[in-house]
PDB file of N, CA and C in Angstrom:
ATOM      1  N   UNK A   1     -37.038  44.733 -17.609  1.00  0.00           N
ATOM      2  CA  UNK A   1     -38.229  44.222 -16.946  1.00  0.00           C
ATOM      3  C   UNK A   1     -39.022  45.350 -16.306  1.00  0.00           C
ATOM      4  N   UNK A   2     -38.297  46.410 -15.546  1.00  0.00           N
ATOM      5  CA  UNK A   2     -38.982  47.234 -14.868  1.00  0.00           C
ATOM      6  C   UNK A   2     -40.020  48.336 -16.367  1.00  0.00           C
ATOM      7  N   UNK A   3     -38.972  48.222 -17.322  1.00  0.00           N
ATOM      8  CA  UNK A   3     -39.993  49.249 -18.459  1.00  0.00           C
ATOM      9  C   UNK A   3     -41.397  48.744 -19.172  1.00  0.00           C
ATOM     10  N   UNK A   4     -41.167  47.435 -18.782  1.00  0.00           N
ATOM     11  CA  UNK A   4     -42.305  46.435 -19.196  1.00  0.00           C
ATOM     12  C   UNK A   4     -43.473  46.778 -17.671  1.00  0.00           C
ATOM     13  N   UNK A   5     -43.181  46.633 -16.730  1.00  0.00           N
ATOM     14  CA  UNK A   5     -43.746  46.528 -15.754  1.00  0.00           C
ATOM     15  C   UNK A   5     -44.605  47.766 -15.267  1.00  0.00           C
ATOM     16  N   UNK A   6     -43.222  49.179 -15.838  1.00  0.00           N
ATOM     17  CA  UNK A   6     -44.319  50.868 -15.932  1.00  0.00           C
ATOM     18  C   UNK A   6     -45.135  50.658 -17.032  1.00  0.00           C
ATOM     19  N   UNK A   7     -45.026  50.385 -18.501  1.00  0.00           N
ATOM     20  CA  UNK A   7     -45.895  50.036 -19.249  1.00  0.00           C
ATOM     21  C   UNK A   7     -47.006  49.332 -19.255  1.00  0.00           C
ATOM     22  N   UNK A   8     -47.223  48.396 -18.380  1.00  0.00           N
ATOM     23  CA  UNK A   8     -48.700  47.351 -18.029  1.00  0.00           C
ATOM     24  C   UNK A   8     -49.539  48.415 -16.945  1.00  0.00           C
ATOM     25  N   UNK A   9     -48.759  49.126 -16.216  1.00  0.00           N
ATOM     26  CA  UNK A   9     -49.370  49.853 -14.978  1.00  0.00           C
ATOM     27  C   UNK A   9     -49.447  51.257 -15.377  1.00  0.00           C
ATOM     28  N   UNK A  10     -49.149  51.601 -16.480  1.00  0.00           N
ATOM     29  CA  UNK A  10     -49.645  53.370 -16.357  1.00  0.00           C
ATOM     30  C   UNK A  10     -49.949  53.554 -18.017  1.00  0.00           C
ATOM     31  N   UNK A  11     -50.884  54.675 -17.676  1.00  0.00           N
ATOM     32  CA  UNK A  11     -51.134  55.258 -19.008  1.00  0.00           C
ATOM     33  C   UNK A  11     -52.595  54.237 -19.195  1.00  0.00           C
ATOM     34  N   UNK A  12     -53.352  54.296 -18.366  1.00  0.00           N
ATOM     35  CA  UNK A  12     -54.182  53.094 -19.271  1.00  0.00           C
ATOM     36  C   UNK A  12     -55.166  54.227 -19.392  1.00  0.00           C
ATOM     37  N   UNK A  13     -55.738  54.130 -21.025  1.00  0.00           N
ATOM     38  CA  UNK A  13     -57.219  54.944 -21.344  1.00  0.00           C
ATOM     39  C   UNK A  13     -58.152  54.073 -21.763  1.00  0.00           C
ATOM     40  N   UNK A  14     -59.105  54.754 -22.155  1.00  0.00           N
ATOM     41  CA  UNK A  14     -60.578  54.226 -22.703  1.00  0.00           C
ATOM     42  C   UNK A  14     -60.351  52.827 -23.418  1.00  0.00           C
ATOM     43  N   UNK A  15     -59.334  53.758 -24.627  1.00  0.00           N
ATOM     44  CA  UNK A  15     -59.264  52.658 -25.492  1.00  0.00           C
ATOM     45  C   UNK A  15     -58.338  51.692 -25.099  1.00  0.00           C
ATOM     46  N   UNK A  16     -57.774  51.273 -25.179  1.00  0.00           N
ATOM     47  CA  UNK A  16     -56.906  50.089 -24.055  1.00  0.00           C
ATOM     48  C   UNK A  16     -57.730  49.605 -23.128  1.00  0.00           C
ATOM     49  N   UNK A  17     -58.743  50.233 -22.535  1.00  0.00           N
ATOM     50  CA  UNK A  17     -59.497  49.002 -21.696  1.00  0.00           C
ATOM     51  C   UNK A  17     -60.076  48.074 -22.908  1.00  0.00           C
ATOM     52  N   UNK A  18     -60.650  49.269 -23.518  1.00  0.00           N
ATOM     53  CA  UNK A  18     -61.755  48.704 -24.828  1.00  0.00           C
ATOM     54  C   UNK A  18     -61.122  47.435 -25.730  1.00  0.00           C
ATOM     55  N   UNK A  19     -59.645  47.928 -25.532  1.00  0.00           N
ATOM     56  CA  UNK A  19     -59.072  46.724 -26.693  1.00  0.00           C
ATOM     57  C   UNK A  19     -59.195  45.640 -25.725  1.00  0.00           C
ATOM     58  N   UNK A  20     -58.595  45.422 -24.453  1.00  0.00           N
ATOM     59  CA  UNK A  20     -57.976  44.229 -23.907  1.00  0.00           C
ATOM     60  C   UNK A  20     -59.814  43.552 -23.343  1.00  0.00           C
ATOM     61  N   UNK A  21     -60.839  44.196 -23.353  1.00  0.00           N
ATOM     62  CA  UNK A  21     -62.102  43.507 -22.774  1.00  0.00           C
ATOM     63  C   UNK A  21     -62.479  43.152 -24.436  1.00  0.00           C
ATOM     64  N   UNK A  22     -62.302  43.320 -25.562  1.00  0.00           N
ATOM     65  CA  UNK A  22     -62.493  43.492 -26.528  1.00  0.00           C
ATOM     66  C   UNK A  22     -62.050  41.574 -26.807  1.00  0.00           C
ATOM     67  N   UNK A  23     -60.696  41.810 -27.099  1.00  0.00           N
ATOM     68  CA  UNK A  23     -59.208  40.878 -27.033  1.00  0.00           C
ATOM     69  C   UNK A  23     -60.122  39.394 -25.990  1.00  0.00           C
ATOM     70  N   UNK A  24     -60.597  39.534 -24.677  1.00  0.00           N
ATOM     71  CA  UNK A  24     -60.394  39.121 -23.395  1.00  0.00           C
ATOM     72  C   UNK A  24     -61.916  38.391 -24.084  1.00  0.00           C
ATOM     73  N   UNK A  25     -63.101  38.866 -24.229  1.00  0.00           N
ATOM     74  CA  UNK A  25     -63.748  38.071 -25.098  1.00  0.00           C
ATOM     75  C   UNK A  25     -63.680  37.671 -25.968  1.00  0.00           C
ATOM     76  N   UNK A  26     -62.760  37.799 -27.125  1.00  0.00           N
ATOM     77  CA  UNK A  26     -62.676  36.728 -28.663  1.00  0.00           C
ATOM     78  C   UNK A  26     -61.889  35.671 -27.854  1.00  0.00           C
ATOM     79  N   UNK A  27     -60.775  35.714 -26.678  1.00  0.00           N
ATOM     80  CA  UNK A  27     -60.341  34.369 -26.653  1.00  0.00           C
ATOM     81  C   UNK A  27     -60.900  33.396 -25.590  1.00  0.00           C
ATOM     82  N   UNK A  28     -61.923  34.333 -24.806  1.00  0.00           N
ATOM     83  CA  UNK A  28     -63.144  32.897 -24.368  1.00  0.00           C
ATOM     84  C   UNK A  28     -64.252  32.342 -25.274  1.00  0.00           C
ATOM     85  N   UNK A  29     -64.560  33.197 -26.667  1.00  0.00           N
ATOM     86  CA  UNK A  29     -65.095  32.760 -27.211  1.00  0.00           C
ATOM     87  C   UNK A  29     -64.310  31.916 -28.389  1.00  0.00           C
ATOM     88  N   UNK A  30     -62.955  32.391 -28.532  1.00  0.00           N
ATOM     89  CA  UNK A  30     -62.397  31.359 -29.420  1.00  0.00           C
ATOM     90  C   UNK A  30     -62.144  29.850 -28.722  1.00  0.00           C
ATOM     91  N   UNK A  31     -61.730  30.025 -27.346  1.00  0.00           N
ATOM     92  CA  UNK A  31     -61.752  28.703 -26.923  1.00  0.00           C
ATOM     93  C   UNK A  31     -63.062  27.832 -26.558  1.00  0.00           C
ATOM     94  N   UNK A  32     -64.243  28.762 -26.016  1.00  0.00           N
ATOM     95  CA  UNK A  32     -65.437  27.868 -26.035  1.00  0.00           C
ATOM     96  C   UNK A  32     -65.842  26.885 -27.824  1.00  0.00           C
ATOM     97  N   UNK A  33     -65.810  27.703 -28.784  1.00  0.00           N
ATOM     98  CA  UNK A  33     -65.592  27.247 -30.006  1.00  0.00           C
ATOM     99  C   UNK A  33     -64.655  26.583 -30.180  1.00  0.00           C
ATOM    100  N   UNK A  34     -63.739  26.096 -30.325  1.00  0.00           N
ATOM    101  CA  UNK A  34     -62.139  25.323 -30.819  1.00  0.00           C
ATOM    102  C   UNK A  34     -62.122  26.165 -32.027  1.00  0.00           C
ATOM    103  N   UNK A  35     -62.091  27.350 -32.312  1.00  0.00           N
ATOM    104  CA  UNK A  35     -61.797  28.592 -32.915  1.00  0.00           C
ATOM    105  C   UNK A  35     -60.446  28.838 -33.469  1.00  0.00           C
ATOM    106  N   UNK A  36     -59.602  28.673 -33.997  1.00  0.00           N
ATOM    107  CA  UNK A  36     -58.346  29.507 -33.873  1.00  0.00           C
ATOM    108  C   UNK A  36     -58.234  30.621 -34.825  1.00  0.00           C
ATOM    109  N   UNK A  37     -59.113  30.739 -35.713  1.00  0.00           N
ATOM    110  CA  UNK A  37     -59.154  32.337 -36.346  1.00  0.00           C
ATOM    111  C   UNK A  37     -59.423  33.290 -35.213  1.00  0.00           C
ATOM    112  N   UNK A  38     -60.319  33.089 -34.341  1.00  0.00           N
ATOM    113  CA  UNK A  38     -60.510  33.864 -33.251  1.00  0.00           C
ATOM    114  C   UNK A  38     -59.541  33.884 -32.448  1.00  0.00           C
ATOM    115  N   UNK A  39     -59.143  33.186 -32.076  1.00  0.00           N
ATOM    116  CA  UNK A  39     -58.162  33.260 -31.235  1.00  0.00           C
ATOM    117  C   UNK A  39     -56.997  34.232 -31.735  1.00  0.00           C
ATOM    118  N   UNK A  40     -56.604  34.121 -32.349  1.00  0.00           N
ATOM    119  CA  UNK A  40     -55.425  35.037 -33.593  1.00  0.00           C
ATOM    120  C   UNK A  40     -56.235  36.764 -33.773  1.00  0.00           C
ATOM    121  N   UNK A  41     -57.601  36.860 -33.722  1.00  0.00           N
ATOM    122  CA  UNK A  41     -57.999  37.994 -33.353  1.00  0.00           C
ATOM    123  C   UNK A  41     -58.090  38.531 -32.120  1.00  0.00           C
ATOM    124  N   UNK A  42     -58.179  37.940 -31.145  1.00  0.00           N
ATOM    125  CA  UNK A  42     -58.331  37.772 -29.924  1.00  0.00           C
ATOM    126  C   UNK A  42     -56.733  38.109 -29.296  1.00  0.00           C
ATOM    127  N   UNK A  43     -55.658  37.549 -29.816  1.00  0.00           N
ATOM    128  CA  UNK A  43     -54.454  37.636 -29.517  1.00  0.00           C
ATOM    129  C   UNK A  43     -53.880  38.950 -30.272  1.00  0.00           C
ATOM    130  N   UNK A  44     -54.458  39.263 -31.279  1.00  0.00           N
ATOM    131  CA  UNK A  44     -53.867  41.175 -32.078  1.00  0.00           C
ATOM    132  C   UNK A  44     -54.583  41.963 -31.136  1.00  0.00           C
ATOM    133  N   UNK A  45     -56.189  42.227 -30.474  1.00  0.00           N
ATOM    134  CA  UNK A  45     -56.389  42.741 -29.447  1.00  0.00           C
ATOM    135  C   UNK A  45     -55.744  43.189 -28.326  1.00  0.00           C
ATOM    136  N   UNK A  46     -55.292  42.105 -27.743  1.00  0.00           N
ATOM    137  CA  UNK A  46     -54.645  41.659 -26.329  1.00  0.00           C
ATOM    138  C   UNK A  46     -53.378  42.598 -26.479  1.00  0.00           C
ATOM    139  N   UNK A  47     -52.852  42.135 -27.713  1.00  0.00           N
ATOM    140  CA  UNK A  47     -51.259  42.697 -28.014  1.00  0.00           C
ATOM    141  C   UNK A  47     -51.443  44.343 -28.163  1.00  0.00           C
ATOM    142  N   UNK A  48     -52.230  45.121 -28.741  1.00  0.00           N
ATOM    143  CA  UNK A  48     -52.802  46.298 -28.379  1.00  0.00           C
ATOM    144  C   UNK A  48     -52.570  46.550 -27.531  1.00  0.00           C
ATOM    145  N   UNK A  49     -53.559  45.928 -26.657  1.00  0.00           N
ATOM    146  CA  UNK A  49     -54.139  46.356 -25.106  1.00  0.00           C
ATOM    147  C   UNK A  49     -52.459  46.510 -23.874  1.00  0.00           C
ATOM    148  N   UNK A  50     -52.269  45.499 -24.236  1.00  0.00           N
ATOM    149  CA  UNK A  50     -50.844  45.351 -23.497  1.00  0.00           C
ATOM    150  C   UNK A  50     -49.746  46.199 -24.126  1.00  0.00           C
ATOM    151  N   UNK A  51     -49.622  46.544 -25.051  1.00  0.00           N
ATOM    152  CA  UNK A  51     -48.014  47.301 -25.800  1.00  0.00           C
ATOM    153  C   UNK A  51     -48.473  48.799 -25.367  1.00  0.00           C
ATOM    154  N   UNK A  52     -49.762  49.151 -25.340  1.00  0.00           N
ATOM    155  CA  UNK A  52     -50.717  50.606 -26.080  1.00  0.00           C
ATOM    156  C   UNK A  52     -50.112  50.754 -27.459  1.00  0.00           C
ATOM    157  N   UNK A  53     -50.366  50.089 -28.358  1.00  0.00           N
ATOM    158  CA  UNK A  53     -50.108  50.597 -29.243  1.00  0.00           C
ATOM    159  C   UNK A  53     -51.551  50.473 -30.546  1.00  0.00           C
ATOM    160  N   UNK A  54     -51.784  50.932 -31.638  1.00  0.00           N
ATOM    161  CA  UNK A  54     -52.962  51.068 -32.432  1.00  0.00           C
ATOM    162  C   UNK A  54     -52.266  50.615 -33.534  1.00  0.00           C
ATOM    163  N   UNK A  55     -53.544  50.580 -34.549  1.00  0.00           N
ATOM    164  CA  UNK A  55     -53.224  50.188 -35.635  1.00  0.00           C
ATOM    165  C   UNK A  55     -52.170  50.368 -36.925  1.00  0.00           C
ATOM    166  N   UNK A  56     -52.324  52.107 -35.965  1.00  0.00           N
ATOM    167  CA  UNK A  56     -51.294  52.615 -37.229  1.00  0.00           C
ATOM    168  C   UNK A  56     -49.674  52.594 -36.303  1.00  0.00           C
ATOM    169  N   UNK A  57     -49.840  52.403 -35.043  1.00  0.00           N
ATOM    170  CA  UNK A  57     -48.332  52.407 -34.459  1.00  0.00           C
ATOM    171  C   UNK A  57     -47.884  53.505 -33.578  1.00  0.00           C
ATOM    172  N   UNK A  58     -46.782  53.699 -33.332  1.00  0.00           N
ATOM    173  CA  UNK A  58     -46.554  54.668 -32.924  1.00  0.00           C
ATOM    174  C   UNK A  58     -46.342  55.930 -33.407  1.00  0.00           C
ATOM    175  N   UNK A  59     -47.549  56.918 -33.928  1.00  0.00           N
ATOM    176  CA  UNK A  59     -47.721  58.281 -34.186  1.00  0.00           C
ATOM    177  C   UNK A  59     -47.885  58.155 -35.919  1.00  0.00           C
ATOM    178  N   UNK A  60     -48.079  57.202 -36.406  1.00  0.00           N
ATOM    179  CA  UNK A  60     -48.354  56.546 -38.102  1.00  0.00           C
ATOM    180  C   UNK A  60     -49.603  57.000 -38.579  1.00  0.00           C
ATOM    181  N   UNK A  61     -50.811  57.835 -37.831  1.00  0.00           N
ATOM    182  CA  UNK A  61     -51.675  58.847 -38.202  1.00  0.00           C
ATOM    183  C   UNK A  61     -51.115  59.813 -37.741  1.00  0.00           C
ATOM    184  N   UNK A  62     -50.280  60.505 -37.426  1.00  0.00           N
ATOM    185  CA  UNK A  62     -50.214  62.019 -37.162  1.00  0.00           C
ATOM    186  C   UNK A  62     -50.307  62.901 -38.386  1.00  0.00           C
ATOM    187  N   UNK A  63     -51.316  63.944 -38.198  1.00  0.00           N
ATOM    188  CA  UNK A  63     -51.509  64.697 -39.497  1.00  0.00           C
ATOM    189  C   UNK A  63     -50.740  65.900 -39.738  1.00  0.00           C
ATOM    190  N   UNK A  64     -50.076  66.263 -38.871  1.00  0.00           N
ATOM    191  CA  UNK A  64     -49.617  67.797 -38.705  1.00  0.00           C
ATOM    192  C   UNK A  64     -50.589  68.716 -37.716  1.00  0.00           C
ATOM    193  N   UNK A  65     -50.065  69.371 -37.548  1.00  0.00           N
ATOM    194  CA  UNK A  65     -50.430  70.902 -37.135  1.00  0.00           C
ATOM    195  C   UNK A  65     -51.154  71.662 -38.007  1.00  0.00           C
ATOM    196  N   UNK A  66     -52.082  71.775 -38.184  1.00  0.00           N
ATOM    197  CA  UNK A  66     -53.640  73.180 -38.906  1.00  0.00           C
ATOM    198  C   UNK A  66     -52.971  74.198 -38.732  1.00  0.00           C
ATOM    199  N   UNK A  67     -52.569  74.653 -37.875  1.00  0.00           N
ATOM    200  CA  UNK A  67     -52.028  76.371 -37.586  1.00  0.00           C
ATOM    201  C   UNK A  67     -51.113  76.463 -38.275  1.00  0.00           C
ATOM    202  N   UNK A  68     -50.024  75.431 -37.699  1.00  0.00           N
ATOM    203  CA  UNK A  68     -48.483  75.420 -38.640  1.00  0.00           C
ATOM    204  C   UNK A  68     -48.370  75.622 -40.035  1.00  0.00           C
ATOM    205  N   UNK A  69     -49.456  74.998 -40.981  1.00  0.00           N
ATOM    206  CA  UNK A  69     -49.188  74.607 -42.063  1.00  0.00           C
ATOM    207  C   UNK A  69     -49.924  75.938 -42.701  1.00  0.00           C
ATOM    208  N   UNK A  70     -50.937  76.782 -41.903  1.00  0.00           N
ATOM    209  CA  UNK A  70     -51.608  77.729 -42.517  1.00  0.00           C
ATOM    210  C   UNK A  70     -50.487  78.747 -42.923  1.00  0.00           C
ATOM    211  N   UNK A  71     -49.566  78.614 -42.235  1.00  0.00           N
ATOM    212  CA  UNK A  71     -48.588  79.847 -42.363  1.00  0.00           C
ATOM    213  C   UNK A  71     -48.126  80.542 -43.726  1.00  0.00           C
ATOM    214  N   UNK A  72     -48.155  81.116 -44.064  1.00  0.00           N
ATOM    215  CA  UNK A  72     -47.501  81.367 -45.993  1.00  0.00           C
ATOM    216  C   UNK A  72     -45.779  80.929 -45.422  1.00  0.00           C
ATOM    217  N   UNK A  73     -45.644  80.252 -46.685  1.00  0.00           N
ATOM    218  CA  UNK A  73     -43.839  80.138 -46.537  1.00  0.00           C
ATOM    219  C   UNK A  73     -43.365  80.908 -47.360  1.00  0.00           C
ATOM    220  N   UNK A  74     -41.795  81.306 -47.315  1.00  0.00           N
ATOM    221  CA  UNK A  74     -41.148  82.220 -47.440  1.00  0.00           C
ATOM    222  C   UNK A  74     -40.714  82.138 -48.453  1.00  0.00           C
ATOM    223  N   UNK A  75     -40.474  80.775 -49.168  1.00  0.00           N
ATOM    224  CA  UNK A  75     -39.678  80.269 -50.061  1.00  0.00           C
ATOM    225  C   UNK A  75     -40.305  80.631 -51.660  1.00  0.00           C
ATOM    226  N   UNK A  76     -42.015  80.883 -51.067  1.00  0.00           N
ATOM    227  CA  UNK A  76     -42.619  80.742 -52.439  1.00  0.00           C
ATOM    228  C   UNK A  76     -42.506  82.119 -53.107  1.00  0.00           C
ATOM    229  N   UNK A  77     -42.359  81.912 -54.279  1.00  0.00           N
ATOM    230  CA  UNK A  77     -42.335  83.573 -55.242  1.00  0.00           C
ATOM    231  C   UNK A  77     -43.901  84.102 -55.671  1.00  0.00           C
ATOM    232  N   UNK A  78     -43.159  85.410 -55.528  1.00  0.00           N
ATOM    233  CA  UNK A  78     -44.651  86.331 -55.276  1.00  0.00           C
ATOM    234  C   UNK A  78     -45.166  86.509 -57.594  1.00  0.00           C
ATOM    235  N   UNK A  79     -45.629  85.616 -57.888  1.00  0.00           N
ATOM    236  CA  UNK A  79     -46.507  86.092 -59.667  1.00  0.00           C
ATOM    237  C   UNK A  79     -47.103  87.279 -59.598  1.00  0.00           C
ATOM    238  N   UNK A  80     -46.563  88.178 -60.225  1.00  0.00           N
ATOM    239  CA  UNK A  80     -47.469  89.137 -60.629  1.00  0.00           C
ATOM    240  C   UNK A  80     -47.811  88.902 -61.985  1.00  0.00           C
ATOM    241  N   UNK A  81     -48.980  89.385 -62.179  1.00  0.00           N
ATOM    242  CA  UNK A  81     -49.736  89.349 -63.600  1.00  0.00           C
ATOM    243  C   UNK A  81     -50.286  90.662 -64.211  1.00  0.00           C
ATOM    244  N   UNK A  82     -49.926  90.470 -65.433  1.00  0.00           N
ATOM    245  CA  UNK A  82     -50.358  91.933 -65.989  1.00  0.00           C
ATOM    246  C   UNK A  82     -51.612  91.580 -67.355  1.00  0.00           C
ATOM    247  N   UNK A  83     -52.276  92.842 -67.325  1.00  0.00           N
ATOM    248  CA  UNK A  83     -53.358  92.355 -67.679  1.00  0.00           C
ATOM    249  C   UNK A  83     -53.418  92.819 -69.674  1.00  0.00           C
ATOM    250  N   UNK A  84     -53.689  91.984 -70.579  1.00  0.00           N
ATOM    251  CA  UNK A  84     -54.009  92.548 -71.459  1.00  0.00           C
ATOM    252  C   UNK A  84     -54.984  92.341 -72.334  1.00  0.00           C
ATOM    253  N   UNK A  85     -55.507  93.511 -72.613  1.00  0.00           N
ATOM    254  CA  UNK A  85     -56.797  93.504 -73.315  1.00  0.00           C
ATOM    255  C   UNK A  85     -56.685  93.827 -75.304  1.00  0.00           C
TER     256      UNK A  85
END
């Protein structure tokens, strides 16, 4: 209960407000409508907003490191080519 309870109270950014005011209007507008597609959008929002979590999950876009990957690796063999005319 208490890890649920640091999770609702910290870490909140931009986007997490954005989802749960996002979320917080589809389900007054799904209920002013008798909506329930909305509502079901309205409720994947919310669930965002509340877990922090995104679409892709936890770290399911991470691309790598640019620097890291520039590195030459060691493994690869050096071709030499000789030329003939």
């Amino acid at each position: 209960m208490s890890e649920l309870k640091q999770r609702l109270t910290t870490n909140w950014h931009m986007m997490r407000v954005l989802r749960l005011v996002i979320g917080g209007m589809l389900l007054v507008t799904g209920i002013q409508a008798h909506d329930w597609v909305t509502g079901l959008f309205s409720s994947f929002f919310l669930y965002q907003a509340i877990t922090d979590t995104g679409c892709c999950g936890s770290g399911g876009c991470y691309t790598g490191n640019a620097r890291a990957e520039k590195q030459p690796r060691v493994s690869e063999e050096i071709t030499e080519y000789e030329e003939i005319k």
